[in-house]
N, C-alpha and C. Protein backbone atom coordinates (compact mmCIF):
# COMPACT_ATOMS: atom_id res chain seq x y z
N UNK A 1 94.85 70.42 79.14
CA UNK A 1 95.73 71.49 78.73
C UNK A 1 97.12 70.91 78.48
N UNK A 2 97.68 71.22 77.74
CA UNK A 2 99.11 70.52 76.98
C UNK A 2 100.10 71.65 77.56
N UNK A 3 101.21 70.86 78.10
CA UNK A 3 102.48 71.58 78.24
C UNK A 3 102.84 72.57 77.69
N UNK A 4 102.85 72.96 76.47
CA UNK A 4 102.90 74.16 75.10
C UNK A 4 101.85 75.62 75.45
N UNK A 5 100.54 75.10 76.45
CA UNK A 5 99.69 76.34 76.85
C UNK A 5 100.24 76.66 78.65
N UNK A 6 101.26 76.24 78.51
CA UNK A 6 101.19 76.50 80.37
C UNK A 6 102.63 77.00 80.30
N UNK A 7 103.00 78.08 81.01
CA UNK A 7 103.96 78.63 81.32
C UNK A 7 104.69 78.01 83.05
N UNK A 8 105.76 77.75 83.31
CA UNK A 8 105.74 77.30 84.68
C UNK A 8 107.50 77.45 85.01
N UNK A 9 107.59 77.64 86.22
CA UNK A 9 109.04 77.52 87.22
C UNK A 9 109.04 77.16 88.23
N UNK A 10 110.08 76.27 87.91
CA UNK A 10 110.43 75.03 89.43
C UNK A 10 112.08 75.85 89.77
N UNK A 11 111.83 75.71 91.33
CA UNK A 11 113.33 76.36 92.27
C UNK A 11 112.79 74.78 93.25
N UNK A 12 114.64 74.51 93.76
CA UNK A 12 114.60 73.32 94.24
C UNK A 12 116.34 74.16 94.91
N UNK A 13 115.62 74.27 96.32
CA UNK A 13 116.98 74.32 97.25
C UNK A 13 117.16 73.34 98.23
N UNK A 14 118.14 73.10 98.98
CA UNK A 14 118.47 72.38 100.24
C UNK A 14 118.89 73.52 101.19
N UNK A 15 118.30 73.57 102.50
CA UNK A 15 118.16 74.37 103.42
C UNK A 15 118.95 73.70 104.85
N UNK A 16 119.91 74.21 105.22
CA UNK A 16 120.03 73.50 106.55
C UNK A 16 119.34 74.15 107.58
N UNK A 17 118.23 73.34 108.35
CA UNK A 17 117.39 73.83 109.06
C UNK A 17 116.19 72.92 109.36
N UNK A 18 115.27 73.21 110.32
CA UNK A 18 114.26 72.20 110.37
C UNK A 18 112.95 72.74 109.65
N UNK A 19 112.30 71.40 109.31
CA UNK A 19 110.74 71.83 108.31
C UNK A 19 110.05 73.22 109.17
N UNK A 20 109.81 72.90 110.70
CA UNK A 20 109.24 73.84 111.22
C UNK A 20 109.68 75.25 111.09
N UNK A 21 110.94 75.51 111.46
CA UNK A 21 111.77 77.17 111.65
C UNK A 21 111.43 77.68 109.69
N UNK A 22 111.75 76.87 109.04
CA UNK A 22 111.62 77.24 107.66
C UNK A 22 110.08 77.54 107.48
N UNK A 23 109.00 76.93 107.82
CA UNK A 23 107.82 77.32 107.86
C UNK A 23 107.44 78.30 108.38
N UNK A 24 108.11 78.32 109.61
CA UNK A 24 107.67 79.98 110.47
C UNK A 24 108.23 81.05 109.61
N UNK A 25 109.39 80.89 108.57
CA UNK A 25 110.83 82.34 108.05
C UNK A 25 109.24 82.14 106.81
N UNK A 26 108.34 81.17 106.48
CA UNK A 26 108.03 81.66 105.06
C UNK A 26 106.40 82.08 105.33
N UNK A 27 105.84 82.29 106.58
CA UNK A 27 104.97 82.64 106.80
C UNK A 27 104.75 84.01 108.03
N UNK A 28 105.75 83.81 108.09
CA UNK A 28 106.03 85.22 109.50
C UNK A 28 106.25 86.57 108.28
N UNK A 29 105.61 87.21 108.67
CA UNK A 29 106.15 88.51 107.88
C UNK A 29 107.06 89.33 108.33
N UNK A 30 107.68 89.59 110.10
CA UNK A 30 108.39 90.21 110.56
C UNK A 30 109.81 89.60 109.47
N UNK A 31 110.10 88.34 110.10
CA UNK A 31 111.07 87.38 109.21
C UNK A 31 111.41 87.64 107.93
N UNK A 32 110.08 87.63 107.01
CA UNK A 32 109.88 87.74 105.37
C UNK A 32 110.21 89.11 105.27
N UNK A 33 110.38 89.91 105.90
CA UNK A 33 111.06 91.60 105.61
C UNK A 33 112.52 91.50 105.28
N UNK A 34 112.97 90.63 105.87
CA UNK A 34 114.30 90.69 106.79
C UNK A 34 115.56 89.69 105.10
N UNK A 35 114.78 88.93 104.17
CA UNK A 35 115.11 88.32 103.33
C UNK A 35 114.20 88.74 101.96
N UNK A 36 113.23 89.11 102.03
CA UNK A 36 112.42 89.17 100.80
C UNK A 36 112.41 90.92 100.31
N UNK A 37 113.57 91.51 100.66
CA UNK A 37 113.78 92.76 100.54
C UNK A 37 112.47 94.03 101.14
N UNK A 38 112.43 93.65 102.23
CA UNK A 38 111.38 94.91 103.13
C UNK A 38 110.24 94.63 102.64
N UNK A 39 109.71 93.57 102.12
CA UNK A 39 108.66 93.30 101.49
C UNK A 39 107.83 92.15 101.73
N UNK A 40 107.04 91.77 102.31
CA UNK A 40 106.51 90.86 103.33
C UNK A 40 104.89 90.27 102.69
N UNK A 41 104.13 89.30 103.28
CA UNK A 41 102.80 88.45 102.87
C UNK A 41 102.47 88.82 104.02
N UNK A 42 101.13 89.46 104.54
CA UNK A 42 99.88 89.35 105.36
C UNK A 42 98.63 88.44 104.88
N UNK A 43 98.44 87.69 106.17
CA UNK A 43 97.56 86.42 105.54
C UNK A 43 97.35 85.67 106.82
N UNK A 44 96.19 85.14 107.37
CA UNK A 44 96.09 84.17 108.27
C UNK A 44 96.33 82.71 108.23
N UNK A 45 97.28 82.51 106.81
CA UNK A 45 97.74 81.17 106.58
C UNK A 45 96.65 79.81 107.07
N UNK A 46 95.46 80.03 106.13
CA UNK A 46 94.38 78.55 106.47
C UNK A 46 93.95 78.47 104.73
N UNK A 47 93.62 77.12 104.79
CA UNK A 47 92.91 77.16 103.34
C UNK A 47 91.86 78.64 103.37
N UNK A 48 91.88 78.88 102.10
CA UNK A 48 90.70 79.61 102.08
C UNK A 48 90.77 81.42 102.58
N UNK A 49 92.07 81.43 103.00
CA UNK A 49 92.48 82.53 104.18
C UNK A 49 92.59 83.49 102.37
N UNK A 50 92.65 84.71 102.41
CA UNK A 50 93.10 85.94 101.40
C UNK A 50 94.34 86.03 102.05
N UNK A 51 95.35 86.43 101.13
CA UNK A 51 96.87 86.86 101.24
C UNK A 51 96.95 88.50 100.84
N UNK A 52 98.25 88.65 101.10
CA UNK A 52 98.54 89.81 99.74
C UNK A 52 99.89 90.55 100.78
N UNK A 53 100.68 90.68 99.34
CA UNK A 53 102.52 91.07 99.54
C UNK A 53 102.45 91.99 99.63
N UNK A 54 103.28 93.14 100.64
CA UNK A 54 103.01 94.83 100.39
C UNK A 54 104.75 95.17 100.06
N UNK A 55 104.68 95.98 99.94
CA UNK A 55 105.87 96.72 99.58
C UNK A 55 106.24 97.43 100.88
N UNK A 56 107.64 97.82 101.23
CA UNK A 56 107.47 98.46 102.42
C UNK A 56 107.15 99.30 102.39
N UNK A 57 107.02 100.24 101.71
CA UNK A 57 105.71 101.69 102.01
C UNK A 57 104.83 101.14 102.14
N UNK A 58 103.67 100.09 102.22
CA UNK A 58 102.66 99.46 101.98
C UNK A 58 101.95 99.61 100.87
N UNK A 59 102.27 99.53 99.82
CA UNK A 59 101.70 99.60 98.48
C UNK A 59 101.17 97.73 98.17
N UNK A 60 100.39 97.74 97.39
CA UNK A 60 100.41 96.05 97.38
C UNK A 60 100.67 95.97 95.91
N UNK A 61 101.50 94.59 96.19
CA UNK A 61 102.38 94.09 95.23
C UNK A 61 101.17 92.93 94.42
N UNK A 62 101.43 91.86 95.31
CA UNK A 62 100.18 90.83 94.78
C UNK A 62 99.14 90.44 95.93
N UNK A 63 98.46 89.65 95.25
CA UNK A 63 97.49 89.29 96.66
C UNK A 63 96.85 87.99 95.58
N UNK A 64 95.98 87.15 96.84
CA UNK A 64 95.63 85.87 96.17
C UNK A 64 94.77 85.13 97.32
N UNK A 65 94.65 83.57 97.10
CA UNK A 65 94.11 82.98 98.15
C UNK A 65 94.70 81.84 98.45
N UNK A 66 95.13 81.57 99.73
CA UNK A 66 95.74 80.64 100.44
C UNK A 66 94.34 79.21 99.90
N UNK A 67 94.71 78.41 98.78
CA UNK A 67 94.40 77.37 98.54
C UNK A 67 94.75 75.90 99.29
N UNK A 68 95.59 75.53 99.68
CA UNK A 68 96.31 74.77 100.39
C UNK A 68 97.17 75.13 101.28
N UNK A 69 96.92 74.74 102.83
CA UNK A 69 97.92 74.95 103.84
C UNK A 69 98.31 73.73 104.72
N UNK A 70 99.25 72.86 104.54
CA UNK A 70 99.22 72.16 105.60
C UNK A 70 100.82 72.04 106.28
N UNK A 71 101.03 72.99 107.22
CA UNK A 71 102.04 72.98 107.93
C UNK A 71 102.55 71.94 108.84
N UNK A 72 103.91 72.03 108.83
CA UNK A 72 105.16 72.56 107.88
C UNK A 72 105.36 71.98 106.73
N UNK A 73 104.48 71.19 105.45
CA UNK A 73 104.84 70.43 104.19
C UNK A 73 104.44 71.46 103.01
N UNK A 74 103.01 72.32 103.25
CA UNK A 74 102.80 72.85 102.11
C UNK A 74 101.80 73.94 101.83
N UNK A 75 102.32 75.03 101.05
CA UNK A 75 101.58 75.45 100.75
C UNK A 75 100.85 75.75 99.37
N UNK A 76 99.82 76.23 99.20
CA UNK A 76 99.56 76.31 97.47
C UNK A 76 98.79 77.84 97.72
N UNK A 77 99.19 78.88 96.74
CA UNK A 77 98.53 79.88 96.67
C UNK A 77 98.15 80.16 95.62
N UNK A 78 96.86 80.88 95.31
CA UNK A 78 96.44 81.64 94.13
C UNK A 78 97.26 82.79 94.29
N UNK A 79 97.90 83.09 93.08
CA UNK A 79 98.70 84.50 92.71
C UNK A 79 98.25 85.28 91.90
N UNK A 80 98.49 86.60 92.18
CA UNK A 80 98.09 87.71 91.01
C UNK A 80 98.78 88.91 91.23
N UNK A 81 99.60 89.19 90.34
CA UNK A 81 100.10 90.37 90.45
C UNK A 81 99.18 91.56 90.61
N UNK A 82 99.76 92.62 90.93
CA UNK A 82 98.55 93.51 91.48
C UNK A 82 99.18 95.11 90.85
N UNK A 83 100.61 95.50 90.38
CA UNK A 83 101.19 96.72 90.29
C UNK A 83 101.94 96.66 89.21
N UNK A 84 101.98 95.97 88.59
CA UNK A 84 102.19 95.96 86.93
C UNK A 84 101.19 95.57 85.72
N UNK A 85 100.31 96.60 85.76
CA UNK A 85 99.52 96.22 84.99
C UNK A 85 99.56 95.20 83.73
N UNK A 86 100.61 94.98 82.96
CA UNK A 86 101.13 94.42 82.06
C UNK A 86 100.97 92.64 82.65
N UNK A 87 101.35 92.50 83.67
CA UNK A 87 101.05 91.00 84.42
C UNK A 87 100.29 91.07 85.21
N UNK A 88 99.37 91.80 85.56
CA UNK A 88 97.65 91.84 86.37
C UNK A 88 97.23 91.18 84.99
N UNK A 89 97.19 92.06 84.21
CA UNK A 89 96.34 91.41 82.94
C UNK A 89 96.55 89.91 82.57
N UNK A 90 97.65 89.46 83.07
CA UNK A 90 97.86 88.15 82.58
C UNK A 90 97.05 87.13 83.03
N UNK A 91 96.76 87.59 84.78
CA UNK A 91 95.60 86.69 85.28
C UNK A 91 96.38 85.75 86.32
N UNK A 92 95.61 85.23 86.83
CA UNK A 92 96.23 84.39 88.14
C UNK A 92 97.31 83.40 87.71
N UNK A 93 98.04 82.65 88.93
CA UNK A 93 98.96 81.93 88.90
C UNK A 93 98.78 80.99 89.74
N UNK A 94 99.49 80.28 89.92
CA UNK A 94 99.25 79.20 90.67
C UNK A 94 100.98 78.79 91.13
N UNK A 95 101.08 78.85 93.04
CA UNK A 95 102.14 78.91 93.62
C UNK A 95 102.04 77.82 94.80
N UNK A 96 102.85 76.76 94.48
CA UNK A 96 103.07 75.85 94.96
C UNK A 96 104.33 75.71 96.13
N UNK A 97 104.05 75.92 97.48
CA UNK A 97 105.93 75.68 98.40
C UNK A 97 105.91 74.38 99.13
N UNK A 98 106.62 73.91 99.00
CA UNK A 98 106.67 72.14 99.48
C UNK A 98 107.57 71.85 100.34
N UNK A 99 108.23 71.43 101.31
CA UNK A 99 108.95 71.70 102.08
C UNK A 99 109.07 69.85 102.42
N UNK A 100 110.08 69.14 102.59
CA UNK A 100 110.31 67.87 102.57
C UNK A 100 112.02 67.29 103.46
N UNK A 101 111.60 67.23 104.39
CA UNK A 101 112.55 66.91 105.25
C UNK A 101 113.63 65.59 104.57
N UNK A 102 115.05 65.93 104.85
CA UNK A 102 116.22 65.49 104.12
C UNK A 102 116.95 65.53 105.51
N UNK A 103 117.94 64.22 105.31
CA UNK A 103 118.69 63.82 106.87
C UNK A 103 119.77 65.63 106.62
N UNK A 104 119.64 66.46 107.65
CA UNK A 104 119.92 67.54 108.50
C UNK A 104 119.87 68.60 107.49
N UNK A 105 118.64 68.94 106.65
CA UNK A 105 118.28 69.62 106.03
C UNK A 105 116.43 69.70 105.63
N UNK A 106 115.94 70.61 104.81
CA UNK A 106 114.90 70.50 104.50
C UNK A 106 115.18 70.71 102.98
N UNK A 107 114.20 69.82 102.20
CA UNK A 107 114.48 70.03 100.49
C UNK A 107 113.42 71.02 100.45
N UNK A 108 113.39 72.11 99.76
CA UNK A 108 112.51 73.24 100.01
C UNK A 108 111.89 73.48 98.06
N UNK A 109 110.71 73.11 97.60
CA UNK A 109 110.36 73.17 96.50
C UNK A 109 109.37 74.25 95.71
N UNK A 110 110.14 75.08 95.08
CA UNK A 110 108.83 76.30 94.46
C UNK A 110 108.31 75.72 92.89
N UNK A 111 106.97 75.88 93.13
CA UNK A 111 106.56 75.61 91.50
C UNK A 111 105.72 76.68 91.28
N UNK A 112 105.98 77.13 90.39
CA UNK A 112 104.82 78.40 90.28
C UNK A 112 104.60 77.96 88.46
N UNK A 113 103.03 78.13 88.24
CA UNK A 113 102.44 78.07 86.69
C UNK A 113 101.69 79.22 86.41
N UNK A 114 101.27 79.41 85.28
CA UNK A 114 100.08 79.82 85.15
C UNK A 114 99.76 79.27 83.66
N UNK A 115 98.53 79.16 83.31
CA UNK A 115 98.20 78.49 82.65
C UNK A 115 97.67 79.41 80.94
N UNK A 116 98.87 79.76 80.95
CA UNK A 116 99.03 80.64 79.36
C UNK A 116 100.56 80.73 79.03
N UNK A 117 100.86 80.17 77.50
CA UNK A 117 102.26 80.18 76.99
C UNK A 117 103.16 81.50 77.24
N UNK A 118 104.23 81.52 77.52
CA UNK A 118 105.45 82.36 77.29
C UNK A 118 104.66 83.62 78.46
N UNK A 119 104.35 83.11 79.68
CA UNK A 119 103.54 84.24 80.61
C UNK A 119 105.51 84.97 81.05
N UNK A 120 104.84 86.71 80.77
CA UNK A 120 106.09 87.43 81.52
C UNK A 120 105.88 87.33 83.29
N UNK A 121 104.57 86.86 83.18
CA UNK A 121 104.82 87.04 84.96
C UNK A 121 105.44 85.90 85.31
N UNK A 122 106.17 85.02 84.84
CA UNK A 122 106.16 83.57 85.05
C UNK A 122 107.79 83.76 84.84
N UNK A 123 108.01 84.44 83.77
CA UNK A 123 109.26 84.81 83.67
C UNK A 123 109.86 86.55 84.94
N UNK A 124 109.04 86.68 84.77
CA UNK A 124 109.77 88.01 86.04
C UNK A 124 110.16 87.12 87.68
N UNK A 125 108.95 86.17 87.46
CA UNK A 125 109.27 85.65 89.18
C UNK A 125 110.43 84.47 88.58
N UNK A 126 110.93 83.89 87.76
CA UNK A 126 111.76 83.50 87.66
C UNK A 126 112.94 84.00 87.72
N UNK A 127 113.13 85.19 87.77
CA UNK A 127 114.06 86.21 88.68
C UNK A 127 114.23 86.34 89.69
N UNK A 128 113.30 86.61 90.32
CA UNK A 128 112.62 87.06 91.39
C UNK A 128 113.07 85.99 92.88
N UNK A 129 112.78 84.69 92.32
CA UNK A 129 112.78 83.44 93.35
C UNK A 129 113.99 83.01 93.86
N UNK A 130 114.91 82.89 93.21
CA UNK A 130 115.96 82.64 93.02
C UNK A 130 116.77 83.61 94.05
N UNK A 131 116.65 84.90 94.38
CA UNK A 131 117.38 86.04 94.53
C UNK A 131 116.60 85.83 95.93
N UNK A 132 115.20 85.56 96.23
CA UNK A 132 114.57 86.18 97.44
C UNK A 132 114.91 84.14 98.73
N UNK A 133 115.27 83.59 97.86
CA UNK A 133 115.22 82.32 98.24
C UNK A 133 117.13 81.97 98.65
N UNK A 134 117.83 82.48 97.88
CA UNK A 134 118.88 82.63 98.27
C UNK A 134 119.17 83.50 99.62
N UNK A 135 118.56 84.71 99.70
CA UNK A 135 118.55 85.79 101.22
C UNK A 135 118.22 84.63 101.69
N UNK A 136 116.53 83.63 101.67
CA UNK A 136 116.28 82.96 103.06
C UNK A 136 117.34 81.77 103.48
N UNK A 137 117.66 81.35 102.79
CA UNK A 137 119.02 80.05 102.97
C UNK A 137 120.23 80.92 103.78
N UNK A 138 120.27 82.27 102.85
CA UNK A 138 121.61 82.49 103.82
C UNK A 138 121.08 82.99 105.35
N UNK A 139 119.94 83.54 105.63
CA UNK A 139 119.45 84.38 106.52
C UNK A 139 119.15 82.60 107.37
N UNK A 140 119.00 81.77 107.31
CA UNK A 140 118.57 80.40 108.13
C UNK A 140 119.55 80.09 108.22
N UNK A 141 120.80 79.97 107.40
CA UNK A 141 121.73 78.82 107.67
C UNK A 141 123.00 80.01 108.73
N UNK A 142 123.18 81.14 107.83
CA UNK A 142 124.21 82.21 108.48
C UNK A 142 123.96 83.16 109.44
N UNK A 143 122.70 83.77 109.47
CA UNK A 143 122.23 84.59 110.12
C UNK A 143 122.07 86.42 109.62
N UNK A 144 122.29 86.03 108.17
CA UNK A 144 122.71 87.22 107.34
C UNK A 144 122.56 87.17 105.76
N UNK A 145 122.31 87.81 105.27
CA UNK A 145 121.40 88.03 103.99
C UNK A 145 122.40 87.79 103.09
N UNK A 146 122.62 87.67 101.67
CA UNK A 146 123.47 87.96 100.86
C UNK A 146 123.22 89.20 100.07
N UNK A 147 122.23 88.99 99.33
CA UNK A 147 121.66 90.19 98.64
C UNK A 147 120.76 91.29 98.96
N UNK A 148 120.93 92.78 98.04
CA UNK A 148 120.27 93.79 98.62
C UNK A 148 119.17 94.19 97.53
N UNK A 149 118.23 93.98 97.92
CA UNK A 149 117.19 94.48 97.02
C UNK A 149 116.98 95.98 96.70
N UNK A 150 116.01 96.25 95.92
CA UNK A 150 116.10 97.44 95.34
C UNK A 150 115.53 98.34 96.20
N UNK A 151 114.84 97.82 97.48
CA UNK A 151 114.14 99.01 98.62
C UNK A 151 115.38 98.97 99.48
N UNK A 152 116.55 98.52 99.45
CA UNK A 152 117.87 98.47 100.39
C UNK A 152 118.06 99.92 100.17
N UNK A 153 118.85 99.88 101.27
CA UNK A 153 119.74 102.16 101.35
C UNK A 153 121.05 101.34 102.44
């Protein structure tokens, strides 16, 4: 498959914090409320484990399968949107978190693809990452969020 059929986004932060605490903020869902705007992953985090994001009413957002887990360096998930029909139809994704220890930081790496040109789901979470990844840096390093998502009051 040639670069030209694959849609894809790379996020590349520096986190002050250790590989472990950052692993627990991206797999804890109490945590993942608290930065990912009331909106959290249920999942027994093992290869092979089923996922899926709810909304805080519990509506589900996406869901997928924990493909790769090896804590605290990495995870890989199958993605699929689940509540916009317009990017359900698009079909799975492929979500890569990499986590790579840096002297008194962690380099923290998102790759997300999917494997069809100019994908909108590829472009919505390229919104999306940026905004929910910024809350976790400030929520690890400060103790306090920056941004308010759209389930905020």
């Amino acid at each position: 498959m040639t670069d030209s059929s694959r849609s894809s986004f790379v996020y590349v932060t520096f986190i002050r914090t250790t590989p472990e605490r950052l692993w627990s903020a991206l797999t804890d869902a109490g945590f993942m409320k608290e930065y990912w705007f009331g909106m959290h992953i249920q999942s027994e985090w093992k290869s092979g484990a089923s996922w899926k994001m709810l909304f805080p009413d519990g509506r589900l957002g996406d869901a997928g399968q924990v493909l790769e887990c090896d804590p605290p360096r990495r995870i890989v998930l199958q993605w699929r949107n689940e509540w916009r029909p317009e990017l359900k139809d698009e079909g799975e994704s492929l979500c890569a978190i990499e986590l790579e220890p840096v002297p008194d930081a962690v380099k923290l790496t998102i790759t997300h693809t999917m494997d069809r040109p100019q994908s909108e789901f590829i472009k919505a979470v390229s919104g999306g990452w940026p905004r929910i990844l910024s809350n976790l840096k400030s929520l690890l390093e400060t103790g306090e969020i920056v941004l308010k998502g759209p389930h905020a009051r």
